[in-house]
Protein backbone atom coordinates (compact mmCIF):
# COMPACT_ATOMS: atom_id res chain seq x y z
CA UNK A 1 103.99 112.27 106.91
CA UNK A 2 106.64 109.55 106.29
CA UNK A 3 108.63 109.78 103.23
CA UNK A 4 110.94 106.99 102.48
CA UNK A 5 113.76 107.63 99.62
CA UNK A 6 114.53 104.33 97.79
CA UNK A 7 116.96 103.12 95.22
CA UNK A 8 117.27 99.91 93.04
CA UNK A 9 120.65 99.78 93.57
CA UNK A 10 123.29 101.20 95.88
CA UNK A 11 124.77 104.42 95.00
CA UNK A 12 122.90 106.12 93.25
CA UNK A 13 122.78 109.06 95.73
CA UNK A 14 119.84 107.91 98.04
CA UNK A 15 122.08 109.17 101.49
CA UNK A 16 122.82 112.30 99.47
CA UNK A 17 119.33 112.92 98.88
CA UNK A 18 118.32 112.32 102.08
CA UNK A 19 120.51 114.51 104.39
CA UNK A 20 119.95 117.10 102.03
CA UNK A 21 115.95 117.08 101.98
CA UNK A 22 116.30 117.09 106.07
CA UNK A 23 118.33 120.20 105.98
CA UNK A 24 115.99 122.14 103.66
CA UNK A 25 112.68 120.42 105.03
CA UNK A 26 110.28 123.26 106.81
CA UNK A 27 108.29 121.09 109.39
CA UNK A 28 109.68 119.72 112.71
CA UNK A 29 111.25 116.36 111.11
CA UNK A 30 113.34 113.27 112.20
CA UNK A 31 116.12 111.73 109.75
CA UNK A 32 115.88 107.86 110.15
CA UNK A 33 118.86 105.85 108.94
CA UNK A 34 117.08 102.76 108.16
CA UNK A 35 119.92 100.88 106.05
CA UNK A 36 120.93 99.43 109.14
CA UNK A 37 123.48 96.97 107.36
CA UNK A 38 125.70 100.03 106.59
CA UNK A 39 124.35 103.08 107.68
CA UNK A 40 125.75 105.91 106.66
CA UNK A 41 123.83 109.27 107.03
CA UNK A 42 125.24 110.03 110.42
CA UNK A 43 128.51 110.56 108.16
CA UNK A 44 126.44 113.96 106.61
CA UNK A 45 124.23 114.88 109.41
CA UNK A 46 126.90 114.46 112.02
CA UNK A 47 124.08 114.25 115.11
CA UNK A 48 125.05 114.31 118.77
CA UNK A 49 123.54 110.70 120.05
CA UNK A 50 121.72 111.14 123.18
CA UNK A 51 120.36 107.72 123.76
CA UNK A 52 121.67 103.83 122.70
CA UNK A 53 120.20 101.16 123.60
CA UNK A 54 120.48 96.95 122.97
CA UNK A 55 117.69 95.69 120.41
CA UNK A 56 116.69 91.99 121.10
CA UNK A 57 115.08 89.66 119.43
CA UNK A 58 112.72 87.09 121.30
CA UNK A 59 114.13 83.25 120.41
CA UNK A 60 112.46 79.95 122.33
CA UNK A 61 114.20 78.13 125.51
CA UNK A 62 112.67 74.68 126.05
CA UNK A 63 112.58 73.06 129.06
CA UNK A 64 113.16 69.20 128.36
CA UNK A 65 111.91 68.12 131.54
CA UNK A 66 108.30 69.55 129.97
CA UNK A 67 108.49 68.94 126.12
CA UNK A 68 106.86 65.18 125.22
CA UNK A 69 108.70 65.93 121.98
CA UNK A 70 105.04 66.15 120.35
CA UNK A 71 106.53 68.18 117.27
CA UNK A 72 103.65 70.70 117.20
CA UNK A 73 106.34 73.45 117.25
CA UNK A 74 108.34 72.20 114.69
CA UNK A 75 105.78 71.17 112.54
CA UNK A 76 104.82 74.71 113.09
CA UNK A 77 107.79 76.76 112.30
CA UNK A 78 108.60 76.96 108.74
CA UNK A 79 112.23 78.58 109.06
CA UNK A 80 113.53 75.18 110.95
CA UNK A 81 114.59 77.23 113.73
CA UNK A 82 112.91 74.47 116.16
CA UNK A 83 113.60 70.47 115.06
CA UNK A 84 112.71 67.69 116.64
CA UNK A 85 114.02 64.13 116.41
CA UNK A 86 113.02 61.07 118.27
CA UNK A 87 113.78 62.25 122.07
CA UNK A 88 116.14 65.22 121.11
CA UNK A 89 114.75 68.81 120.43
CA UNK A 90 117.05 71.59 118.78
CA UNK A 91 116.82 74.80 118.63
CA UNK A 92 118.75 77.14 116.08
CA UNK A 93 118.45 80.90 117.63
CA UNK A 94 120.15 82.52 114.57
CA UNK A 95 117.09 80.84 112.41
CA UNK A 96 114.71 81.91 114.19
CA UNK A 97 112.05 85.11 112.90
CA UNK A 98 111.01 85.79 116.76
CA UNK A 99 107.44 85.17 115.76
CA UNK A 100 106.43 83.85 119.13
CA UNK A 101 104.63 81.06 117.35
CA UNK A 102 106.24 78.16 118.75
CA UNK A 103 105.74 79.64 122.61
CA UNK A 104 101.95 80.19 121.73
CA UNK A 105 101.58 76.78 120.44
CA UNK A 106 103.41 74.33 122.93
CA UNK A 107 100.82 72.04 124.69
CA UNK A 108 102.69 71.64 127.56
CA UNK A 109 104.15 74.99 127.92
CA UNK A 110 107.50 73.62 127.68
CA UNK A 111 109.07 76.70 125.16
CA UNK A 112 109.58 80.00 126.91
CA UNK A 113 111.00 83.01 125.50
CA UNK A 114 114.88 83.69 125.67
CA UNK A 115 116.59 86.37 123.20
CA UNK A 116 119.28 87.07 120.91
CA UNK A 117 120.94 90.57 120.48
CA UNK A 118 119.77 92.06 117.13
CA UNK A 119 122.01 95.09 117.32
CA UNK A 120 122.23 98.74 118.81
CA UNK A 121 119.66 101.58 118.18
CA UNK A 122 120.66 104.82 118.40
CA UNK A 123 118.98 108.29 118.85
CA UNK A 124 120.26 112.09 118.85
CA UNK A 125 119.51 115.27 117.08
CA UNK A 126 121.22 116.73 114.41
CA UNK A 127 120.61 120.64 113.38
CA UNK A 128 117.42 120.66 114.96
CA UNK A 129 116.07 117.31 113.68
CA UNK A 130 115.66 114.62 115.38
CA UNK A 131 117.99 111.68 114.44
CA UNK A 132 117.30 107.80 114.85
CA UNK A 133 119.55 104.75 113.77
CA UNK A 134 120.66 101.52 114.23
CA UNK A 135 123.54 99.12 113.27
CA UNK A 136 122.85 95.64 113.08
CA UNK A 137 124.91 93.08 114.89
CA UNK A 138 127.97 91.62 113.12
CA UNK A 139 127.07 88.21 112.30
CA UNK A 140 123.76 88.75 112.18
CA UNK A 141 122.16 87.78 109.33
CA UNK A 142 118.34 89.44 109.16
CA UNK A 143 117.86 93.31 109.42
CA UNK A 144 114.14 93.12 108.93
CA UNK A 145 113.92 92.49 112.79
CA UNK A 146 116.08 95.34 113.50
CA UNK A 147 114.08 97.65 111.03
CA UNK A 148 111.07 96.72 112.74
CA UNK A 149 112.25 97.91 116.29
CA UNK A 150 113.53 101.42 114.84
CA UNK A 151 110.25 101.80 113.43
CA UNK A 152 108.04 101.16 116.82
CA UNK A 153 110.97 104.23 118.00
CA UNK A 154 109.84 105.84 114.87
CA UNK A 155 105.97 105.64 115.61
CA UNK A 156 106.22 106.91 119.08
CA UNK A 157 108.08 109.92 118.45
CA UNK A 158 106.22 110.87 115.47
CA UNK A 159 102.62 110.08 117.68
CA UNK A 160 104.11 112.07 120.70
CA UNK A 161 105.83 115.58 118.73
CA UNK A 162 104.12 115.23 115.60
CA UNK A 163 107.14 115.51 113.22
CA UNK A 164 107.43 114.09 109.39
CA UNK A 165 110.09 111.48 108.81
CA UNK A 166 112.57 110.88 106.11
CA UNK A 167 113.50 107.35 105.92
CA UNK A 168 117.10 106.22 104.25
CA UNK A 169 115.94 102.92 103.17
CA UNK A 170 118.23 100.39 102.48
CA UNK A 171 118.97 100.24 98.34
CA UNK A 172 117.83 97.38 96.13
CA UNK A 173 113.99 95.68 96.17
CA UNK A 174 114.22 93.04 98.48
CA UNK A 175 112.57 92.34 101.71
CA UNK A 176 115.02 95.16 103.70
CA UNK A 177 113.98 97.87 101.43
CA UNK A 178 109.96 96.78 101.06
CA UNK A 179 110.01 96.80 104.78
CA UNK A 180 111.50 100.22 104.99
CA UNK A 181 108.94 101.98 102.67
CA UNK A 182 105.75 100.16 103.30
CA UNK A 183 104.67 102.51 106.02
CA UNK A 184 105.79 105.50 103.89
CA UNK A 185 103.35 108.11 102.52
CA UNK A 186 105.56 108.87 99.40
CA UNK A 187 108.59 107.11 97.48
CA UNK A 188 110.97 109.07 96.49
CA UNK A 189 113.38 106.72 94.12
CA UNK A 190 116.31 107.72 92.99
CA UNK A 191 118.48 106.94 89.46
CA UNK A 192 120.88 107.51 87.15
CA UNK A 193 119.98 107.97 83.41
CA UNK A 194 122.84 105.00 82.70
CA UNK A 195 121.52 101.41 80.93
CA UNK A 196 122.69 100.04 84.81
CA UNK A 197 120.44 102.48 86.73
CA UNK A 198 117.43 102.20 84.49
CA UNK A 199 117.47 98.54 84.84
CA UNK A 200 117.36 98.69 88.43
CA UNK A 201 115.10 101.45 88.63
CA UNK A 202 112.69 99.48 86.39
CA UNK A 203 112.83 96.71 89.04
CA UNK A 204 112.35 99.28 92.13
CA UNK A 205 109.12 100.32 90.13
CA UNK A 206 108.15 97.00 90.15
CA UNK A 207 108.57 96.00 93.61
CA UNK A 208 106.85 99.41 95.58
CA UNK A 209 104.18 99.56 92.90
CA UNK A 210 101.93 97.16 94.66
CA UNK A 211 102.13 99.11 98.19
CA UNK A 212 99.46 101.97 96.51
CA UNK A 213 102.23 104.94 97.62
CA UNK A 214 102.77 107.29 95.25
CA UNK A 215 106.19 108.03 93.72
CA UNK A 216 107.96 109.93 92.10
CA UNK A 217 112.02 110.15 91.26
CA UNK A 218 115.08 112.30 91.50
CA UNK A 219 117.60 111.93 88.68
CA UNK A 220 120.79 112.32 90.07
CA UNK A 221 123.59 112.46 87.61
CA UNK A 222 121.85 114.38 85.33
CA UNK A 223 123.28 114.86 81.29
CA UNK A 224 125.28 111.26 81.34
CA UNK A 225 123.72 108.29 79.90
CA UNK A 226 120.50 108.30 77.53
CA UNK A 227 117.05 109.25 77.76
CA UNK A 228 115.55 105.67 78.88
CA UNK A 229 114.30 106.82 82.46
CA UNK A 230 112.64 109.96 81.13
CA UNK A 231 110.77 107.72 78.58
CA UNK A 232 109.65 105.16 80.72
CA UNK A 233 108.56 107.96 83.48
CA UNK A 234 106.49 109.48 81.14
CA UNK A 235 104.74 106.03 80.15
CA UNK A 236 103.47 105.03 83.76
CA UNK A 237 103.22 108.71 85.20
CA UNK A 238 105.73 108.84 87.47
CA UNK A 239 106.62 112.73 87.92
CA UNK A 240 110.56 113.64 88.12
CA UNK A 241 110.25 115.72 90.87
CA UNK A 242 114.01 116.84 90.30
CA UNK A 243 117.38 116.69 88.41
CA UNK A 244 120.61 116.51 90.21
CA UNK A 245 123.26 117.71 87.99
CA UNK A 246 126.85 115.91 86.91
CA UNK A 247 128.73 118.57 88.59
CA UNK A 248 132.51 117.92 90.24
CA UNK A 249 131.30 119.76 93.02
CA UNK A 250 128.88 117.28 93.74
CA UNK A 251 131.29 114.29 94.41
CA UNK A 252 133.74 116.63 96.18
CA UNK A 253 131.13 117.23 98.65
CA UNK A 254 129.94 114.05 99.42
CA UNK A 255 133.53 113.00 99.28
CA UNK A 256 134.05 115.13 102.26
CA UNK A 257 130.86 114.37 103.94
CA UNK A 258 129.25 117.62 103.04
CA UNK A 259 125.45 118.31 102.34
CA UNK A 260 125.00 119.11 98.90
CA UNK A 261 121.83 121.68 99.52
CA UNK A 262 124.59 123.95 101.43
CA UNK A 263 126.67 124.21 98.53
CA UNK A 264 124.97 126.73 96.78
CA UNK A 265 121.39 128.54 96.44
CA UNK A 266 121.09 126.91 93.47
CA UNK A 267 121.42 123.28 94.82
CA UNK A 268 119.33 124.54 97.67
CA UNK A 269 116.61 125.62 95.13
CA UNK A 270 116.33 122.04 94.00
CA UNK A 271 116.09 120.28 97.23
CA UNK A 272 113.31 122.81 98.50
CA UNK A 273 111.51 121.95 94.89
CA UNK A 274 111.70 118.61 95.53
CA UNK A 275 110.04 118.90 99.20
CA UNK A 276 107.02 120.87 98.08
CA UNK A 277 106.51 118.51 95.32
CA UNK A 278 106.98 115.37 97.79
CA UNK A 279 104.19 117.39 100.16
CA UNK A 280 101.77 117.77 96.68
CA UNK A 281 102.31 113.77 96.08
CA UNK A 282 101.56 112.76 99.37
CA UNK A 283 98.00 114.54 98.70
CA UNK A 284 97.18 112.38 95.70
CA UNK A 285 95.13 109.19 95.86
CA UNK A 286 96.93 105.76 96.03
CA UNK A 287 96.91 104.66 92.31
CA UNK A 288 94.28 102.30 91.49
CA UNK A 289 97.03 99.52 90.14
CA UNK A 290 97.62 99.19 94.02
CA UNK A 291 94.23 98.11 95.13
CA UNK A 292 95.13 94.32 95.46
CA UNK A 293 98.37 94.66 97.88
């Protein structure tokens, strides 16, 4: 089972949720940082890394003394990562999707494949779990490439042991975090019960909808702001499989890096409630809303 936990917007305590459903989860499991812009759950989990390695991402080399500047690859790639004018042909690496397209298409094999670094990927354990991340390169500017590499990792491990995985996804709605979840079994979103949160919950609703997962949300914060969230929860049957309380003692522990199910039996309590109700959702039939994604 793969269970991604999503946000609309950044801090709304999607790491904090995450490190802590790890720690209390029963099942051999492996913790997968997949907001690979600015990861950040290594910071709770602390793991020991036991393997890094270069991710790469396949760009075209042409040979000149080949190409008869026939513009088939150009014509071809819609990201402009390949241009050709008159006699001269271009190539942009940093544009480029690695879709292989151009390579494929080339009539007179003139395009091979060269590569750009992506960034690192890194794996370890951490209390037992496993533990896979990776940090995209600076100056980089596309993740979904990256995300896609720690999730091939992601598949082997889980085909080889057998363990769930909880995925960090990246916050917000767009293309980082849809390609984080749409593998996922469950969504777990989390929000705040502020105007700001519901807003960008509302949009996070929007966006996973169409994947057919089901969801369901943890309301971190819990007693500030108004009663929006509950409402609209109630109206499209999304089940609040938890409340996080407004409690100092929250922020003081994930001000010092600390996981907030080892604070007390009582925060413990919630997390464990909030894994058996994930493992009840990921039982259900994909809502019927979904069929056309």
């Amino acid at each position: 089972m793969i269970v991604s936990i999503a946000s609309g917007k950044g801090g709304t305590g999607k790491t904090t949720v995450s490190a802590s459903l790890t720690r209390v989860w029963n099942r051999p499991v492996i913790a997968v940082d997949l907001d690979v812009e600015e990861p950040n759950l290594h910071l709770f989990l602390r793991p020991e890394m036991e393997e890094s390695e270069t991710a790469w991402l396949e760009v075209p080399v042409v040979d000149e003394t080949k190409c008869d500047f026939c513009r088939v690859c150009s014509e071809f790639c819609q990201f402009k990562a390949i241009s050709v004018m008159g006699k001269l042909i271009l190539t942009f690496p940093e544009m480029c999707h690695g879709c292989g397209g151009c390579i494929a298409l080339c009539p007179q094999r003139a395009i091979s494949a060269g590569r750009r670094e992506l960034g690192e990927i890194n794996r370890g354990y951490a209390n037992g779990a496993q533990f896979l991340t990776a940090c995209l390169r600076v100056g980089e500017a596309m993740s979904p490439p990256l995300m896609r590499q720690v999730k091939s990792r992601l598949n082997d491990i889980m085909a080889a042991n057998g363990q769930d995985a909880i995925i960090d996804a990246p916050p917000g709605v767009s293309c980082p975090a849809v390609n984080a979840v749409i593998d996922s079994d469950v969504i777990v979103l989390v929000t705040e019960p502020t105007p700001f949160g519901f807003h960008d919950f509302k949009l996070a609703c929007e966006a996973f909808s169409p994947l057919g997962k089901p969801m369901g949300v943890v309301i971190n914060r819990a007693g500030i702001g108004n009663g929006e969230v509950y409402e609209f929860c109630r109206k499209k049957g999304i089940p609040v499989l938890a409340e996080i309380p407004f409690d100092r003692a929250v922020a003081e522990a994930y001000a010092r890096g600390r996981i907030i199910a080892d604070l007390s039996p009582e925060f413990r309590q919630i997390f464990v409630s909030i894994h058996e109700r994930v493992c009840e959702l990921a039982l259900r039939p994909a809502p019927v809303e979904a069929a056309h994604a």
